[in-house]
C-alpha atoms as a PDB file:
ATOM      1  CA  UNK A   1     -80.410  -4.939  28.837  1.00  0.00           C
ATOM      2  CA  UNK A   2     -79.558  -2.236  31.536  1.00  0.00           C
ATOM      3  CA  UNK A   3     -79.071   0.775  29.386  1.00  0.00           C
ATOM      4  CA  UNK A   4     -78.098   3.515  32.062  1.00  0.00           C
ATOM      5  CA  UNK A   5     -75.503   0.687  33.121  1.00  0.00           C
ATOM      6  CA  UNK A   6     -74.289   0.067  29.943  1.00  0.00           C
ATOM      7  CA  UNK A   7     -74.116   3.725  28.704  1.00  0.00           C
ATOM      8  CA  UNK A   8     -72.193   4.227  31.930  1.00  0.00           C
ATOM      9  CA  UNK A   9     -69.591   1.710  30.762  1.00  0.00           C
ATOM     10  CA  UNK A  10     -69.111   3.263  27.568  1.00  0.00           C
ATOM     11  CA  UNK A  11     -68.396   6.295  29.262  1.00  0.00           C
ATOM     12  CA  UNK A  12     -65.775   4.619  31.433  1.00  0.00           C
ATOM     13  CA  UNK A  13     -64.243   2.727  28.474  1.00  0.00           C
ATOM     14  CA  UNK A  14     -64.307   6.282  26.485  1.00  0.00           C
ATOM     15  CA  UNK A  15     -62.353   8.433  29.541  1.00  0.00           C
ATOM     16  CA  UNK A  16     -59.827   5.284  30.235  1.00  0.00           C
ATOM     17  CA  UNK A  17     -59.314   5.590  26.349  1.00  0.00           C
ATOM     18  CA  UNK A  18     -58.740   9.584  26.403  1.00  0.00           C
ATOM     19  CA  UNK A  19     -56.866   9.190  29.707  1.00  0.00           C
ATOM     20  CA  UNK A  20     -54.381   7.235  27.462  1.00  0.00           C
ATOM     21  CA  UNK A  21     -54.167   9.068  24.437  1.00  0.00           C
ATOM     22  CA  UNK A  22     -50.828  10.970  23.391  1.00  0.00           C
ATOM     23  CA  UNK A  23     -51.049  14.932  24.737  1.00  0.00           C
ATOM     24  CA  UNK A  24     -52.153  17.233  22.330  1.00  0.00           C
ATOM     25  CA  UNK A  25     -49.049  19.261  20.772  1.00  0.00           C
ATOM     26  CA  UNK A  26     -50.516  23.018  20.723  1.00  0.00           C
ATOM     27  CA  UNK A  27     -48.273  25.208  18.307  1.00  0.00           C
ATOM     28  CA  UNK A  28     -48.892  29.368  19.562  1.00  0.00           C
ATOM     29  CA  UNK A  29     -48.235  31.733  16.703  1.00  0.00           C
ATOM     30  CA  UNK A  30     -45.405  34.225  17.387  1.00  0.00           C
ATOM     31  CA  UNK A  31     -45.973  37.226  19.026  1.00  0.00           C
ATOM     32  CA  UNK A  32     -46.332  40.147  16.288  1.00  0.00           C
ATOM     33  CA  UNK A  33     -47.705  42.845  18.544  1.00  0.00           C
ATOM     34  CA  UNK A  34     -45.230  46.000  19.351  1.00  0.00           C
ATOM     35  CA  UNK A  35     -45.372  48.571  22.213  1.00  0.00           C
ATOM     36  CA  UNK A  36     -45.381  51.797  20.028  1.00  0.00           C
ATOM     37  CA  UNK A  37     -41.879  53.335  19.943  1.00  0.00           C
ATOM     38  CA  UNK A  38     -40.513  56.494  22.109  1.00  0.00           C
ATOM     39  CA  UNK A  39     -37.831  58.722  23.348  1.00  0.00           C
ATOM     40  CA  UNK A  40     -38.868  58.025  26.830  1.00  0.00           C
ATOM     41  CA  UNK A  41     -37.136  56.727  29.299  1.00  0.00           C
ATOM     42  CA  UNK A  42     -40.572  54.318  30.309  1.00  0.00           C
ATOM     43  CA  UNK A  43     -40.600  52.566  26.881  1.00  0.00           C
ATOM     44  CA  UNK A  44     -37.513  50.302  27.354  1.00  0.00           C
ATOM     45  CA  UNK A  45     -38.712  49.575  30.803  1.00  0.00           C
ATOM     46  CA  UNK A  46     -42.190  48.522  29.160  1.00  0.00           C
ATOM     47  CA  UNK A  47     -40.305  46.676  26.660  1.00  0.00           C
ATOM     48  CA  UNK A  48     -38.034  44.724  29.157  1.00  0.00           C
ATOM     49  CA  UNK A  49     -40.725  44.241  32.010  1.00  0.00           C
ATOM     50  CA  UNK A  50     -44.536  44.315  30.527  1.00  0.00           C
ATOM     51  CA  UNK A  51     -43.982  41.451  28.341  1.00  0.00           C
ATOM     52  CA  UNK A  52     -43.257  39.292  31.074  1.00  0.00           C
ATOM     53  CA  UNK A  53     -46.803  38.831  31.807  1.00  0.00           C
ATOM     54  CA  UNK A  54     -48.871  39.937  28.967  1.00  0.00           C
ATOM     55  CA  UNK A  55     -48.648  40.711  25.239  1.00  0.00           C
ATOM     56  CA  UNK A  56     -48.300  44.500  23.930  1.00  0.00           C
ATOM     57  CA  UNK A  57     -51.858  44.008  22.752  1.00  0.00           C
ATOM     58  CA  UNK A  58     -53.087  44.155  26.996  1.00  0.00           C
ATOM     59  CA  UNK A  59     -52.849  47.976  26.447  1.00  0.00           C
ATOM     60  CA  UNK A  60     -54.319  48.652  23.280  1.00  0.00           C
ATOM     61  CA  UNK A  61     -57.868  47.224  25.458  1.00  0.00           C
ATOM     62  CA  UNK A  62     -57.617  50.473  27.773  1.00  0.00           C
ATOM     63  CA  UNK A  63     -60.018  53.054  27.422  1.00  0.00           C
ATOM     64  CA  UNK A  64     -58.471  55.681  25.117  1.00  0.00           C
ATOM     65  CA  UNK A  65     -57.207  59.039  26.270  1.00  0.00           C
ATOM     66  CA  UNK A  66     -56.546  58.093  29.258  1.00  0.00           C
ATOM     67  CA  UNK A  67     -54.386  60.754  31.667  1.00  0.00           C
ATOM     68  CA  UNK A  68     -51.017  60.467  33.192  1.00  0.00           C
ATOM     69  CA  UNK A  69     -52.536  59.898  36.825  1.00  0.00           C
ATOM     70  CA  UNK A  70     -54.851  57.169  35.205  1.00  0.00           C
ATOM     71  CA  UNK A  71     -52.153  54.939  33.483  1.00  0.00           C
ATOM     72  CA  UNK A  72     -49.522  55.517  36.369  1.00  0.00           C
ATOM     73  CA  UNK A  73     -52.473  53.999  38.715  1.00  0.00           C
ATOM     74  CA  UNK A  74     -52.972  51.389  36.252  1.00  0.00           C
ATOM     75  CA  UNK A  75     -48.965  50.191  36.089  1.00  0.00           C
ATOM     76  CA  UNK A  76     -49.033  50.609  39.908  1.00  0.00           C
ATOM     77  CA  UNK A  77     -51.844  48.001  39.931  1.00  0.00           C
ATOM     78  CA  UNK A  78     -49.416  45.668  38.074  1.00  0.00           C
ATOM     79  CA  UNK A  79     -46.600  46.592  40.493  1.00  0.00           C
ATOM     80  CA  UNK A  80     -48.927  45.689  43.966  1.00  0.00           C
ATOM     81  CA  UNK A  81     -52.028  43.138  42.342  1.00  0.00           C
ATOM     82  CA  UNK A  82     -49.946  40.969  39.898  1.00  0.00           C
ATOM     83  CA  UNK A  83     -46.533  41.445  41.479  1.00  0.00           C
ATOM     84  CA  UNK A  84     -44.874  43.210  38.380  1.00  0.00           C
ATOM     85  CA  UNK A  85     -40.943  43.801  38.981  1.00  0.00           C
ATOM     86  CA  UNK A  86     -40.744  46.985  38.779  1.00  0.00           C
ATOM     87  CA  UNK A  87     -39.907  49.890  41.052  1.00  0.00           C
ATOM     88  CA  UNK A  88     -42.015  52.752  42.302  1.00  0.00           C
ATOM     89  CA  UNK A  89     -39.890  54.956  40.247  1.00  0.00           C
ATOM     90  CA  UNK A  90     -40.787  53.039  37.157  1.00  0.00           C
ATOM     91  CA  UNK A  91     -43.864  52.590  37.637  1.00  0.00           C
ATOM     92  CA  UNK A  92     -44.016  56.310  37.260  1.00  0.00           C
ATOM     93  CA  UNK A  93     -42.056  56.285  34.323  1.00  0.00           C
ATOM     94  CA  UNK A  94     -43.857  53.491  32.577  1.00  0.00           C
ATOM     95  CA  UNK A  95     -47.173  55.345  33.346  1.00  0.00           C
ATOM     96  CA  UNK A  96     -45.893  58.282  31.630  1.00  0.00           C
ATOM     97  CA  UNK A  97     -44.665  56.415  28.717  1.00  0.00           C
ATOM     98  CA  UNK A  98     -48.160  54.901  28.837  1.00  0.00           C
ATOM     99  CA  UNK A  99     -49.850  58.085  29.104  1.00  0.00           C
ATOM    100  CA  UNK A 100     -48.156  59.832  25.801  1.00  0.00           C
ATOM    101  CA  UNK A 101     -48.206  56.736  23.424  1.00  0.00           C
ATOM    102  CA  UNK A 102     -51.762  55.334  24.282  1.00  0.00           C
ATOM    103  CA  UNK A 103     -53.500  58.397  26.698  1.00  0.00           C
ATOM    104  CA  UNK A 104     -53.926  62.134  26.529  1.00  0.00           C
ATOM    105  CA  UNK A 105     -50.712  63.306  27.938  1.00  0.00           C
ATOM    106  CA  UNK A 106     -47.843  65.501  25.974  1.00  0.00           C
ATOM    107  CA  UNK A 107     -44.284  64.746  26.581  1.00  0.00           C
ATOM    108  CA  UNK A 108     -43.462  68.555  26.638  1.00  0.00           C
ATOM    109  CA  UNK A 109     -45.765  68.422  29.604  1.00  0.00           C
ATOM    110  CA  UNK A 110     -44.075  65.699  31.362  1.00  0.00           C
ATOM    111  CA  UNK A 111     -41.922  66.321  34.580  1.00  0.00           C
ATOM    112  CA  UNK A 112     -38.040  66.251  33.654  1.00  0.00           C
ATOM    113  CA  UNK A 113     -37.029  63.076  35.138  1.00  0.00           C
ATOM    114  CA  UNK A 114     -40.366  61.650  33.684  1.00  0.00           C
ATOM    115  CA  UNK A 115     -38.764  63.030  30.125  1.00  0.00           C
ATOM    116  CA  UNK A 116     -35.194  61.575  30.316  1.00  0.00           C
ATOM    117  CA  UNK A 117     -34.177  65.172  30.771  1.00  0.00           C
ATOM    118  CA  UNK A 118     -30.945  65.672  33.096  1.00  0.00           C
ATOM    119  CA  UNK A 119     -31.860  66.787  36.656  1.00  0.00           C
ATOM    120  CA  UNK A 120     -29.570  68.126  39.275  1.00  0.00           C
ATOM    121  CA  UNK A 121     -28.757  66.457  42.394  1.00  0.00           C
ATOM    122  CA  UNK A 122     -26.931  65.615  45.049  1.00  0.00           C
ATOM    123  CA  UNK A 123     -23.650  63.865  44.210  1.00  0.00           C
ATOM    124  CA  UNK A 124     -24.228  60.008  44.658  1.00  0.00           C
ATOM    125  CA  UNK A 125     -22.406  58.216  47.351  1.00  0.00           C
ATOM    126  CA  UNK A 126     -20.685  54.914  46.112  1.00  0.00           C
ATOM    127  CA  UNK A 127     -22.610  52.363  46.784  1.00  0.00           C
ATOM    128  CA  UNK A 128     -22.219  48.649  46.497  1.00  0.00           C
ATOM    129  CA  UNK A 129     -24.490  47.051  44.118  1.00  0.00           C
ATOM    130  CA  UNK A 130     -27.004  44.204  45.340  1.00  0.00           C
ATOM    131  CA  UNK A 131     -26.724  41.753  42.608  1.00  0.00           C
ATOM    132  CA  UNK A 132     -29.725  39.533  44.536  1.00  0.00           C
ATOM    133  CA  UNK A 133     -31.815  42.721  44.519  1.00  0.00           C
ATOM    134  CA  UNK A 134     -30.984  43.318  40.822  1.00  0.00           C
ATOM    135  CA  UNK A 135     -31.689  40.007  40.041  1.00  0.00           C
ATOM    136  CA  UNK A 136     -34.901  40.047  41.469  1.00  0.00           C
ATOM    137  CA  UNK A 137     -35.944  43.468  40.456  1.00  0.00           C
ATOM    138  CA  UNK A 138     -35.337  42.579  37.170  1.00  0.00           C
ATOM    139  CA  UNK A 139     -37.049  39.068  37.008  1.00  0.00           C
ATOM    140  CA  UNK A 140     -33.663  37.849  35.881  1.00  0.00           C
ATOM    141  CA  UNK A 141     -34.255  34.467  37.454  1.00  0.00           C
ATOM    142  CA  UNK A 142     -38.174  34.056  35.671  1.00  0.00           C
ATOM    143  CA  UNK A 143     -35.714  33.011  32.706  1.00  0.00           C
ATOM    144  CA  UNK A 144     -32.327  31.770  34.435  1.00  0.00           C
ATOM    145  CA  UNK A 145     -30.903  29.964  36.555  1.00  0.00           C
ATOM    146  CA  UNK A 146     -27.795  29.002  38.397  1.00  0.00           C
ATOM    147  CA  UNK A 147     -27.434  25.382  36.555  1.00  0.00           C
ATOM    148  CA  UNK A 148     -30.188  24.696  34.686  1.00  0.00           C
ATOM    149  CA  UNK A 149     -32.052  26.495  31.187  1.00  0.00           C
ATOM    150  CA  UNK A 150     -35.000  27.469  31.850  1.00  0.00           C
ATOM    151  CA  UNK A 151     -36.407  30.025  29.189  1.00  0.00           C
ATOM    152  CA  UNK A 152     -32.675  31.413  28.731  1.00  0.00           C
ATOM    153  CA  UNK A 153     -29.250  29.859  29.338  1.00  0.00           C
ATOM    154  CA  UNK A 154     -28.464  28.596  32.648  1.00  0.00           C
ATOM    155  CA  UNK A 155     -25.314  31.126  34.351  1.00  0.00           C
ATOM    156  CA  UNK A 156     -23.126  28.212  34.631  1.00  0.00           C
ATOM    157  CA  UNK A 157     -23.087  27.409  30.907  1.00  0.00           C
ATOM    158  CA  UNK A 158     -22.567  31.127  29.934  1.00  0.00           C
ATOM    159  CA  UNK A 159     -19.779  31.284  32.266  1.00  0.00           C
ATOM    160  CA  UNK A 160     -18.154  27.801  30.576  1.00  0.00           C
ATOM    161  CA  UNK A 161     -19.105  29.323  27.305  1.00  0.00           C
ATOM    162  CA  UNK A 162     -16.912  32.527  28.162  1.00  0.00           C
ATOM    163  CA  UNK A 163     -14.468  30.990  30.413  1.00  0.00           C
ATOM    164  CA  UNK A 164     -11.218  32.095  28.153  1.00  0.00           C
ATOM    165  CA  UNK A 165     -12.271  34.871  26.648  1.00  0.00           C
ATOM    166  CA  UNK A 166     -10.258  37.940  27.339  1.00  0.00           C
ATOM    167  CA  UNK A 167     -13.623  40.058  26.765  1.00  0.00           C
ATOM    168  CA  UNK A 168     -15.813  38.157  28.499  1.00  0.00           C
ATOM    169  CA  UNK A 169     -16.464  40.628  30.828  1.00  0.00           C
ATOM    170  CA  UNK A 170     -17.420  43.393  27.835  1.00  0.00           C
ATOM    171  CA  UNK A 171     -19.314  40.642  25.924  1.00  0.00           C
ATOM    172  CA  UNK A 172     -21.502  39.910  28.771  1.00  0.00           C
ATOM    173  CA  UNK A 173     -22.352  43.661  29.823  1.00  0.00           C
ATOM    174  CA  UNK A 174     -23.120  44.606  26.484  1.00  0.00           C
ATOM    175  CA  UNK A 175     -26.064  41.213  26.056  1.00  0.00           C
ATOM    176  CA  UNK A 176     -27.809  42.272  29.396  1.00  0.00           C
ATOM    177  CA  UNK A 177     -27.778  46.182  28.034  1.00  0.00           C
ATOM    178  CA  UNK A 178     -28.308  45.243  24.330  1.00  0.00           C
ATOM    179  CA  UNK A 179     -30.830  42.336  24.736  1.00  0.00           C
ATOM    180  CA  UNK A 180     -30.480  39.948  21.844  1.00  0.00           C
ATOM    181  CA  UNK A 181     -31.244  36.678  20.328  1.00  0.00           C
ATOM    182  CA  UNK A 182     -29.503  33.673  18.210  1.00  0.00           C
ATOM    183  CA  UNK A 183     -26.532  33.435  20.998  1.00  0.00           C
ATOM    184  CA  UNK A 184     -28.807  30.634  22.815  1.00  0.00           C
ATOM    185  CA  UNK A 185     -31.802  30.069  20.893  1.00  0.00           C
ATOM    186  CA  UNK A 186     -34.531  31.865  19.195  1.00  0.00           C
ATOM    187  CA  UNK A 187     -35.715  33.326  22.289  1.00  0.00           C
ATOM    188  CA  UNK A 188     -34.909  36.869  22.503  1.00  0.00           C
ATOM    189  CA  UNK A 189     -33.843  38.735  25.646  1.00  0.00           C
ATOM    190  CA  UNK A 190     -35.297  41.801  26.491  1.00  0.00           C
ATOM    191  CA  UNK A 191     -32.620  45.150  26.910  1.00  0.00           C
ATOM    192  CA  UNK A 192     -32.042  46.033  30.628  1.00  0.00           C
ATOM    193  CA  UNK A 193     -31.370  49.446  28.522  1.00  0.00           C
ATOM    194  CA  UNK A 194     -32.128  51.148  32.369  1.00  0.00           C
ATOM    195  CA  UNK A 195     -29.912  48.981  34.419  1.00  0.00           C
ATOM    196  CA  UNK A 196     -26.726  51.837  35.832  1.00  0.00           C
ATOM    197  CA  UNK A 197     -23.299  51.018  34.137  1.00  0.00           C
ATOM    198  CA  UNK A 198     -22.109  49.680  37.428  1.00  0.00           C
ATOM    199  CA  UNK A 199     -25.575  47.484  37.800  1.00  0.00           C
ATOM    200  CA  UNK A 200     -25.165  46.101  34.374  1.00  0.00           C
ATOM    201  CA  UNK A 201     -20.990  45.039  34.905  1.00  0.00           C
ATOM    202  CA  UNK A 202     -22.286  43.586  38.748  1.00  0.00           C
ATOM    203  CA  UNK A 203     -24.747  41.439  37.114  1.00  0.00           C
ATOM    204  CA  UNK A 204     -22.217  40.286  34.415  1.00  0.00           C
ATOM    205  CA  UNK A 205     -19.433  39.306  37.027  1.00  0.00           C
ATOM    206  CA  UNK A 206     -21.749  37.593  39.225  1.00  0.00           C
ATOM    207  CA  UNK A 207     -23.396  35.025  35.538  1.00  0.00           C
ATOM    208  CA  UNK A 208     -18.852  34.683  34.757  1.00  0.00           C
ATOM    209  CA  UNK A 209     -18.533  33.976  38.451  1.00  0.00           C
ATOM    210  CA  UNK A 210     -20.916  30.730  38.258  1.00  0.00           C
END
């Protein structure tokens, strides 16, 4: 008997089994790990865009007491490295959150627009909204799409679903602002709690116009 032959069939025989086998059905526990809670303006931004890549449990690996300048770098590295969709304006936001939940900062030490506080400026110039932009921004089409479900409800089918409502219009706005879950699933959607009024009602005529 060949033995390196025949152990060589066996090993054959063995992969064209496994090759054949039914897939493995892996069940992942739920996600029970929170972003700690706060008044500032960079925590529903966390909420809403960190957890499209990573759990809340990412930052609790940080070095502690880290400063404002070190966790704005370190959401700026998600916003350029890993292609995180969020704004240069968030990212300083977020870092700040960052900074005063997990770091070293104070939020009486934050910069006003860092705090939520109200700042003066020039009056805005109307402006029309770019729903693609928004869309984008937002990573509004990592979990929709035009015709299809993906993680949430394709636009089409939300539109049907709404199609005689008189409040449709309300109903909509007030799911992309309020976030939710149990309308389409057990999947929840995040709040777009930053989105402007006139972003949020865009966005909501453009998933009724589908």
């Amino acid at each position: 008997m060949n033995l390196p032959t025949t152990c060589a069939g066996l090993l054959l025989a063995a992969a064209a089994m496994a090759s054949h086998a039914a897939p493995t059905s892996i069940t992942l526990p739920p996600e029970t790990a929170a972003l700690k809670v706060s008044t500032l303006p960079g925590y529903a931004i966390a909420m809403q865009k960190c957890a499209i890549c990573h759990s809340a449990d990412y930052i609790q690996y940080q070095p502690p007491a880290m400063s404002l300048a070190q966790w704005t770098g370190e959401a700026a590295k998600m916003q350029h490295a890993y292609g995180a969709p969020i704004s240069d304006d968030e990212v300083k936001l977020v870092g700040a959150y960052l900074a005063v939940a997990y770091g070293s900062a104070k939020a009486e030490e934050l910069a006003p627009e860092l705090r939520g506080a109200a700042v003066v400026a020039a009056p805005a110039v109307a402006q029309t909204v770019d729903v693609k932009q928004l869309l984008d921004a937002n990573a509004c089409l990592g979990c929709h799409a035009i015709d299809k479900k993906i993680v949430g409800p394709a636009y089409r089918d939300v539109a049907a679903r709404y199609h005689a409502d008189a409040d449709a219009l309300a109903k909509v706005q007030a799911s992309i602002r309020n976030g939710g879950s149990g309308k389409w699933g057990a999947v929840p959607m995040p709040p777009f709690a930053q989105l402007k009024p006139e972003e949020v009602k865009a966005l909501a005529e453009f998933v009724l116009r589908q």
